[in-house]
Protein backbone atom coordinates (compact mmCIF):
# COMPACT_ATOMS: atom_id res chain seq x y z
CA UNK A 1 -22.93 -32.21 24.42
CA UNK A 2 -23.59 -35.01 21.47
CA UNK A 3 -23.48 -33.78 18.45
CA UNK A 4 -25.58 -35.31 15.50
CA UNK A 5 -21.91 -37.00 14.32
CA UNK A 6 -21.37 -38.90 17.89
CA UNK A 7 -25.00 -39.77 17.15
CA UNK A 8 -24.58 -41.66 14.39
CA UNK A 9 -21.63 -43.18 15.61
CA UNK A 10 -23.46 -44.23 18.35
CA UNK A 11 -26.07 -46.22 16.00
CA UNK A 12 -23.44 -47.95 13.69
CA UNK A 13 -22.01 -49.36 17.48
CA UNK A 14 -25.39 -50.68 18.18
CA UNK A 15 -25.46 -52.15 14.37
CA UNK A 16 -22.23 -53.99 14.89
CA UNK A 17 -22.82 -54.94 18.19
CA UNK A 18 -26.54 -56.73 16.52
CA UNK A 19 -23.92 -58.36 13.78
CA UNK A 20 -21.52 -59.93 16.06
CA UNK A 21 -23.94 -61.13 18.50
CA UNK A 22 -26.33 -62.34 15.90
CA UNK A 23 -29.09 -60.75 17.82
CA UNK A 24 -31.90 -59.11 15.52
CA UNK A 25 -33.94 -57.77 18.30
CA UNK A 26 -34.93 -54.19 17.65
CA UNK A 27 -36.07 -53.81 21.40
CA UNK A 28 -32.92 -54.79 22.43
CA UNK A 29 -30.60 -52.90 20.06
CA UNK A 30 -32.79 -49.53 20.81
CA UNK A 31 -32.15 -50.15 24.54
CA UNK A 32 -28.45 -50.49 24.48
CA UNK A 33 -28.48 -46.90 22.53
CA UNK A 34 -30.40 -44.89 24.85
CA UNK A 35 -28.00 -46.78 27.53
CA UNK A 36 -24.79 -45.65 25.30
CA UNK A 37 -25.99 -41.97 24.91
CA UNK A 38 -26.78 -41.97 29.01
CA UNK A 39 -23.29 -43.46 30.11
CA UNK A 40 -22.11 -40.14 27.98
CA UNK A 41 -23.24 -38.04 30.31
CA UNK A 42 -22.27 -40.22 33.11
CA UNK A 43 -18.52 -40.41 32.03
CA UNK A 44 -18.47 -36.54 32.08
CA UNK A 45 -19.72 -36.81 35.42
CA UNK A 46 -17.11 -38.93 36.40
CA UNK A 47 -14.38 -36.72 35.15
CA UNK A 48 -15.54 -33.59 36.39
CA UNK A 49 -15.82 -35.67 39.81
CA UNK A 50 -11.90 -35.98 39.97
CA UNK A 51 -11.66 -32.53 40.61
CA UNK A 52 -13.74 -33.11 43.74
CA UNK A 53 -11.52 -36.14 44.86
CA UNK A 54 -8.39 -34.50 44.43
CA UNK A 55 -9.16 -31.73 46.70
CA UNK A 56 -10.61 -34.46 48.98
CA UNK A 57 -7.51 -35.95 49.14
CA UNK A 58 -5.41 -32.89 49.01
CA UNK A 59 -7.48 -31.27 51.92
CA UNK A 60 -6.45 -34.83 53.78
CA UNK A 61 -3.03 -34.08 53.24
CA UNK A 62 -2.89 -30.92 54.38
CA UNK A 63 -4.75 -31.63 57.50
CA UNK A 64 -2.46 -34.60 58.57
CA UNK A 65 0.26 -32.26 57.61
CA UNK A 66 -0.34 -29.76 60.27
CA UNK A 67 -0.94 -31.98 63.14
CA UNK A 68 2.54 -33.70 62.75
CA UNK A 69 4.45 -32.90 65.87
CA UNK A 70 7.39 -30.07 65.03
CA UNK A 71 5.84 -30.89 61.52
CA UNK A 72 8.31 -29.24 58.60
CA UNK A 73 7.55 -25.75 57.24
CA UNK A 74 6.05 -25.67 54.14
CA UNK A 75 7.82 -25.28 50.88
CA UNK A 76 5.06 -23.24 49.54
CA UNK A 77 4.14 -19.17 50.35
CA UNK A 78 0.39 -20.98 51.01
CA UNK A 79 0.32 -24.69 51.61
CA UNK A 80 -3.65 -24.36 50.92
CA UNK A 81 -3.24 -22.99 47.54
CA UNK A 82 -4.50 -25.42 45.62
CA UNK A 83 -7.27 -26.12 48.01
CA UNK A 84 -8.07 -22.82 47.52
CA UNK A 85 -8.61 -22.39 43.84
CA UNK A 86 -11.49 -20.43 43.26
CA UNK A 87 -12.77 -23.04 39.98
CA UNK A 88 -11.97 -25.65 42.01
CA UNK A 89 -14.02 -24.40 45.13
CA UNK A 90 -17.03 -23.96 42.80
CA UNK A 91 -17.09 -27.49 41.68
CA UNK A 92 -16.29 -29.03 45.14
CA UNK A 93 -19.20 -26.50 46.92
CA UNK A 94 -21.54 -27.31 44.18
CA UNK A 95 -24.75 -29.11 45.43
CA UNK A 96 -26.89 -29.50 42.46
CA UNK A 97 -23.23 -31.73 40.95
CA UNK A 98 -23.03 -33.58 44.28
CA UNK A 99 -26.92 -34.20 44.10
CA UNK A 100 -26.46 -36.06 41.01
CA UNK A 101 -23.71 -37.78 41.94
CA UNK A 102 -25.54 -39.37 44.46
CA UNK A 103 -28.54 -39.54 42.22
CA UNK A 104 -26.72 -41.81 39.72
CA UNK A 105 -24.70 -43.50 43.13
CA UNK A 106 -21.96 -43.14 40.96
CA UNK A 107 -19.02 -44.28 43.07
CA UNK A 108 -15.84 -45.66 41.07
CA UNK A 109 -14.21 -43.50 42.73
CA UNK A 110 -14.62 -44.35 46.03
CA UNK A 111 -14.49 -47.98 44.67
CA UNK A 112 -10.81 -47.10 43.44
CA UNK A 113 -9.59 -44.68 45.47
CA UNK A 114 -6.32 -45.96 44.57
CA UNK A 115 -6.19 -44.54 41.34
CA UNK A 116 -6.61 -40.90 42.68
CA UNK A 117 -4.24 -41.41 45.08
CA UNK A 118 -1.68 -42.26 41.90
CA UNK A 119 -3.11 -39.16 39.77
CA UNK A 120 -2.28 -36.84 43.18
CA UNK A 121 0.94 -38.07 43.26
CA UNK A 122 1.64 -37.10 39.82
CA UNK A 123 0.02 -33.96 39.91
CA UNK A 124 2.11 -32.98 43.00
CA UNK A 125 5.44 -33.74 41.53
CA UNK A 126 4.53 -31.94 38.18
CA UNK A 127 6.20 -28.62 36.74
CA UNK A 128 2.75 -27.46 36.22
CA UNK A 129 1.70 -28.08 40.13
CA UNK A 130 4.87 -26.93 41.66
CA UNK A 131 5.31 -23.88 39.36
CA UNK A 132 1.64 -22.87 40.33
CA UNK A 133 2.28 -23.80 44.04
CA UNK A 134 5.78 -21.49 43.96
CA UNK A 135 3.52 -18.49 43.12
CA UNK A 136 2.17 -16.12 45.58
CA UNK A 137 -1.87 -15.14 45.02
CA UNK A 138 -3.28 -15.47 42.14
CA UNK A 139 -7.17 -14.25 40.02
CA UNK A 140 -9.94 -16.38 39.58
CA UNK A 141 -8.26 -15.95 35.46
CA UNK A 142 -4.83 -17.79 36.64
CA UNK A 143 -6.66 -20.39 38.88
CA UNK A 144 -8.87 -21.45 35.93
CA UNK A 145 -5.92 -21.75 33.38
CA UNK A 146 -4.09 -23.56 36.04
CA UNK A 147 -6.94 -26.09 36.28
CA UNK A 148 -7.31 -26.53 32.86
CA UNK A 149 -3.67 -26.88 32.24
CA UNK A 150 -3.95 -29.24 34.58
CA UNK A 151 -6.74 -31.05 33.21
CA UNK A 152 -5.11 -31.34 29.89
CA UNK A 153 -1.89 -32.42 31.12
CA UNK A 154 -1.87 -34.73 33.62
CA UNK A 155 -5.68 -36.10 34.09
CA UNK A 156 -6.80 -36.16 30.50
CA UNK A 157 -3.73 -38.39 29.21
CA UNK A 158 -3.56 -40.51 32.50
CA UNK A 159 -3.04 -43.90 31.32
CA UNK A 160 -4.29 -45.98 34.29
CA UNK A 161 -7.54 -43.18 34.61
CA UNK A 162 -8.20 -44.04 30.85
CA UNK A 163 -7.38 -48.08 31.10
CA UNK A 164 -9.97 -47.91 34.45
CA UNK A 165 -13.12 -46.38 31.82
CA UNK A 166 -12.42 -48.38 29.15
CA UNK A 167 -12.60 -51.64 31.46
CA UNK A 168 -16.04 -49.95 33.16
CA UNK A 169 -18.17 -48.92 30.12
CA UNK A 170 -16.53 -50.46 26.90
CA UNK A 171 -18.27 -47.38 24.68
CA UNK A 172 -16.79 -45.09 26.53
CA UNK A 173 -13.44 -45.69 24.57
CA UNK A 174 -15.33 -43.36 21.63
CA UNK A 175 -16.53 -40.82 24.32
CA UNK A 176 -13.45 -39.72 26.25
CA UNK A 177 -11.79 -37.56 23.69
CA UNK A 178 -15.21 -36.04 23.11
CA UNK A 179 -15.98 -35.51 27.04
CA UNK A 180 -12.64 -34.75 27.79
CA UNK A 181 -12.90 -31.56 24.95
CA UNK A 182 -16.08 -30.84 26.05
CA UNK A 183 -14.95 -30.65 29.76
CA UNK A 184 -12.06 -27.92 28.74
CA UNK A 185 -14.62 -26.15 26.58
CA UNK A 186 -16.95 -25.66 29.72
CA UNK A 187 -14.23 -24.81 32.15
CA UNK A 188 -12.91 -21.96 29.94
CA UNK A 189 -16.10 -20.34 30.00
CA UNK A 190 -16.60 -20.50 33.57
CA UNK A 191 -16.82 -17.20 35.60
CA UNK A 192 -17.20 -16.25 39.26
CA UNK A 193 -20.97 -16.33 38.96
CA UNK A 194 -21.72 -19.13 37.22
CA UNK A 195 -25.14 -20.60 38.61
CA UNK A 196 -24.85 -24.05 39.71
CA UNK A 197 -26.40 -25.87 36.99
CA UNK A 198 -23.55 -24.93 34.35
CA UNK A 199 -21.72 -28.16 35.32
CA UNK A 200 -25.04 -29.83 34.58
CA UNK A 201 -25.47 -29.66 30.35
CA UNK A 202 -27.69 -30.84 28.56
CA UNK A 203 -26.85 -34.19 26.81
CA UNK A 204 -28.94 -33.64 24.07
CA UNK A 205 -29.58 -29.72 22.23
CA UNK A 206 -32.98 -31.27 22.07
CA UNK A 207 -35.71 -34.31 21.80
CA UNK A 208 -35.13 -34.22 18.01
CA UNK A 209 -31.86 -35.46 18.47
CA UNK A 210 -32.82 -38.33 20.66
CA UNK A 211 -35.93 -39.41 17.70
CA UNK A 212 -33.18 -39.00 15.22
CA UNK A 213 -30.89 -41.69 16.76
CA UNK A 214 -33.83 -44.35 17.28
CA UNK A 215 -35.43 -43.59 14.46
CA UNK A 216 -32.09 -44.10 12.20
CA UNK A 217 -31.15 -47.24 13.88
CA UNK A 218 -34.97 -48.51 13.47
CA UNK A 219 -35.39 -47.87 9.79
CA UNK A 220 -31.40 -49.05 9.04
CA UNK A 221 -32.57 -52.47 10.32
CA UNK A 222 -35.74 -52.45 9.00
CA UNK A 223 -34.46 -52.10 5.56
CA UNK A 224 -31.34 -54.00 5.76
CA UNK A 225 -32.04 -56.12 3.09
CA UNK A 226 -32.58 -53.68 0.52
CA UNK A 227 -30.06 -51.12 1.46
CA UNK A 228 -27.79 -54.85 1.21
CA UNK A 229 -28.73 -55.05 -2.28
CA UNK A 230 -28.49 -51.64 -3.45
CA UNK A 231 -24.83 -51.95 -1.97
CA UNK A 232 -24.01 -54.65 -3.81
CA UNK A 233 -25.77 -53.70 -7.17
CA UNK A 234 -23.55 -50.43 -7.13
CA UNK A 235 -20.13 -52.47 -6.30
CA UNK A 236 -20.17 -55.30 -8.99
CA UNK A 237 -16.60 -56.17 -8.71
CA UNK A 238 -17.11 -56.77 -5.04
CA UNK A 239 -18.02 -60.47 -3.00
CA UNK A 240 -20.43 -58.39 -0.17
CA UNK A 241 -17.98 -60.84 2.07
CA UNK A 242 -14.63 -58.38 1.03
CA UNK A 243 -16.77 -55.28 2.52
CA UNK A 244 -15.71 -54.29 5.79
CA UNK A 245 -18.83 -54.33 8.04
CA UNK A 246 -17.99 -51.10 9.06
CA UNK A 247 -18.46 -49.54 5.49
CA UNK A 248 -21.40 -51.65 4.98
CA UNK A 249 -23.01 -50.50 8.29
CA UNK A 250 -21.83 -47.19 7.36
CA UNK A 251 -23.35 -47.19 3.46
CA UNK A 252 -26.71 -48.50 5.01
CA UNK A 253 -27.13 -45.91 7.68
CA UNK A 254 -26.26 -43.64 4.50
CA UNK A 255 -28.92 -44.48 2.21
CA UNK A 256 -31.22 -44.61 5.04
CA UNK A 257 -30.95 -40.89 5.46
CA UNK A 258 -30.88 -39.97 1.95
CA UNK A 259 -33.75 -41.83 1.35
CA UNK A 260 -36.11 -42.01 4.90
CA UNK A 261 -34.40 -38.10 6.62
CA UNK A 262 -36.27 -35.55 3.71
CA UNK A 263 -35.14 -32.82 6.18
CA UNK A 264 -31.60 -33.80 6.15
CA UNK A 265 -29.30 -32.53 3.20
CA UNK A 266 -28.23 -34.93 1.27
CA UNK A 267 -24.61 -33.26 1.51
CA UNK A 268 -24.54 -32.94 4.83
CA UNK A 269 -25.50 -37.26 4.96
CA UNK A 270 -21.98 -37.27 2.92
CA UNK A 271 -20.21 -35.20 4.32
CA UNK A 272 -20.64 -37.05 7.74
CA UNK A 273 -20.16 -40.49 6.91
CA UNK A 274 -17.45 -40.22 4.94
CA UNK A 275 -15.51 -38.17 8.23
CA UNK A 276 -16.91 -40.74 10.18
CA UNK A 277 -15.51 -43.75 8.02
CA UNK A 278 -12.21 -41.91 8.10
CA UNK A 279 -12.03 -42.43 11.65
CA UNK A 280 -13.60 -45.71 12.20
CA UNK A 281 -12.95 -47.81 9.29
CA UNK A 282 -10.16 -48.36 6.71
CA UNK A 283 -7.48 -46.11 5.10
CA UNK A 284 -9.07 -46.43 1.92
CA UNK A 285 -12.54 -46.65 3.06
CA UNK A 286 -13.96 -42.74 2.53
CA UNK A 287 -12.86 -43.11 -1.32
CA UNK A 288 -14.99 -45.88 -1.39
CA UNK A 289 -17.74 -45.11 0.38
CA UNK A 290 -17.89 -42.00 -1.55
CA UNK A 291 -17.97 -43.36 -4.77
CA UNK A 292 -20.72 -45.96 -3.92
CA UNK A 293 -22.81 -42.98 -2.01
CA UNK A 294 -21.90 -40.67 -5.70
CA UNK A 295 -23.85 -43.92 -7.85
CA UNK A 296 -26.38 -44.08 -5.27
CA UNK A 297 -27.26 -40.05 -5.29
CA UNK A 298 -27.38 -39.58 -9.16
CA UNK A 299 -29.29 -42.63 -9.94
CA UNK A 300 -31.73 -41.70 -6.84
CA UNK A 301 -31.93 -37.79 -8.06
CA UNK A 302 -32.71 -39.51 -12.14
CA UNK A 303 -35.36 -41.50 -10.46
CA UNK A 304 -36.55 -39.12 -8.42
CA UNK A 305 -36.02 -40.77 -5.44
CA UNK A 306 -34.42 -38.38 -3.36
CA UNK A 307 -37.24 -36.04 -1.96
CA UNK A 308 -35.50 -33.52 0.22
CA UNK A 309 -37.27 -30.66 2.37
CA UNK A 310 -36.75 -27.66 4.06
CA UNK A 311 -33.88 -25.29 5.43
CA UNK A 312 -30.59 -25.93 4.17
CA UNK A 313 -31.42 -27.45 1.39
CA UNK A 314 -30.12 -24.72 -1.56
């Protein structure tokens, strides 16, 4: 699910988070990352759950529906359509998901069951739901592209959904758009058989990743003083007080790699902060960073300084 990019963006939080709490503690700093990269998987947790709400509350509402006395025919060919979609049976009947729901006792939900309740209400007076609804039968094909659509449209870009996260994990503000991708990329791929642990990724492709990420933010702090100067010495024109912190943190985690990561190329180290600095920092700050990282690379390569091994190197 995390790439080596949300990785790194990952560390430079942690490095600004040490800067504006004036707290140099390593121990500390390492702790709130593994945290950070955990509440990822968490989050998708949580958004995958709302599936299982929403037919919670739908199968409520059908229920009390039917035991109203001379209670109104339905508008719909099947009033249980939607509780019947065959994607969203597999995530609702899933165990191994529910297991580690309760696992994690991850309940905002239930803590804020008001906020479903809203997302229902939208959902049932959509196009999208009504359209769907209106339509007699349908394939396991049409009930997955309904509950992606659906996914996209209305819980994805729900403003009070996204305002609740934000106020329960403040680093989750980076990880929605990434979870909520990753969530559509996994639910397209889904087929009648899917075993039960293909809602259950793995975070991480692998332990390398996780001993990149520590390892990165360890040696960025440990050498902040001379990744400082080699900043400066390369920007003469420049009070270090006029660089954002985010290009600094950015140009040390930079010459960290080229210098302490042999195995990683020293274009792809480029390549990646300067798309992350695009995002993150100022308009003007990939021009910049590039042309520091440029100094830094030939003087490094004349001295040789830059010692880079293996694949992907040519």
């Amino acid at each position: 699910m995390l790439t080596r990019r949300q990785l790194r963006i990952k560390v430079m939080q942690c490095i600004y988070a040490l800067i504006q709490s004036k707290d140099d503690s390593l121990e500390k700093q390492q702790k709130f990352l593994k945290v950070s990269i955990d509440n990822t998987f968490t989050l998708y947790l949580l958004l995958i759950s709302v599936f299982r709400e929403l037919h919670a509350l739908a199968k409520r509402h059908v229920e009390h529906t039917s035991k109203k006395y001379l209670a109104a025919e339905s508008p719909y060919p099947n009033s249980k359509k939607f509780l019947e979609n065959q994607l969203l049976q597999q995530i609702v009947d899933n165990e191994l998901f529910e297991k580690e729901l309760k696992k994690r006792k991850l309940n905002l939900w239930y803590l804020h069951e008001d906020y479903i309740s809203l997302l229902y209400k939208d959902i049932e007076g959509s196009d999208l739901y009504q359209e769907y609804m209106q339509t007699e039968g349908s394939s396991y094909e049409q009930d997955r592209e309904f509950l992606i659509a659906l996914y996209r449209q209305l819980i994805a870009p729900n403003d009070k959904v996204y305002e609740l996260l934000e106020d329960d994990k403040l680093t989750w503000v980076d990880d929605i758009p990434l979870v909520n991708t990753f969530i559509v990329k996994k639910l397209r791929k889904m087929t009648p058989d899917e075993p039960k642990s293909y809602l259950l990724p793995r975070l991480l492709k692998d332990s390398d990743d996780l001993d990149f990420a520590r390892d990165l933010l360890a040696k960025t702090l440990l050498h902040n003083s001379a990744f400082e100067k080699e900043i400066v010495d390369k920007t003469p024109n420049w009070d270090k007080d006029r660089i954002a912190e985010i290009d600094a943190i950015l140009l040390k985690m930079a010459i960290c790699e080229l210098l302490h990561f042999a195995s990683i190329p020293e274009r792809v180290t480029l390549n990646e902060y300067l798309e992350i600095a695009k995002e993150y920092s100022t308009p003007k700050s990939s021009i910049f960073i590039n042309g520091v990282l440029d100094k830094l690379v030939r003087e490094y390569k004349a001295a040789g300084k830059l010692k880079k091994t293996g694949r992907g190197l040519l």
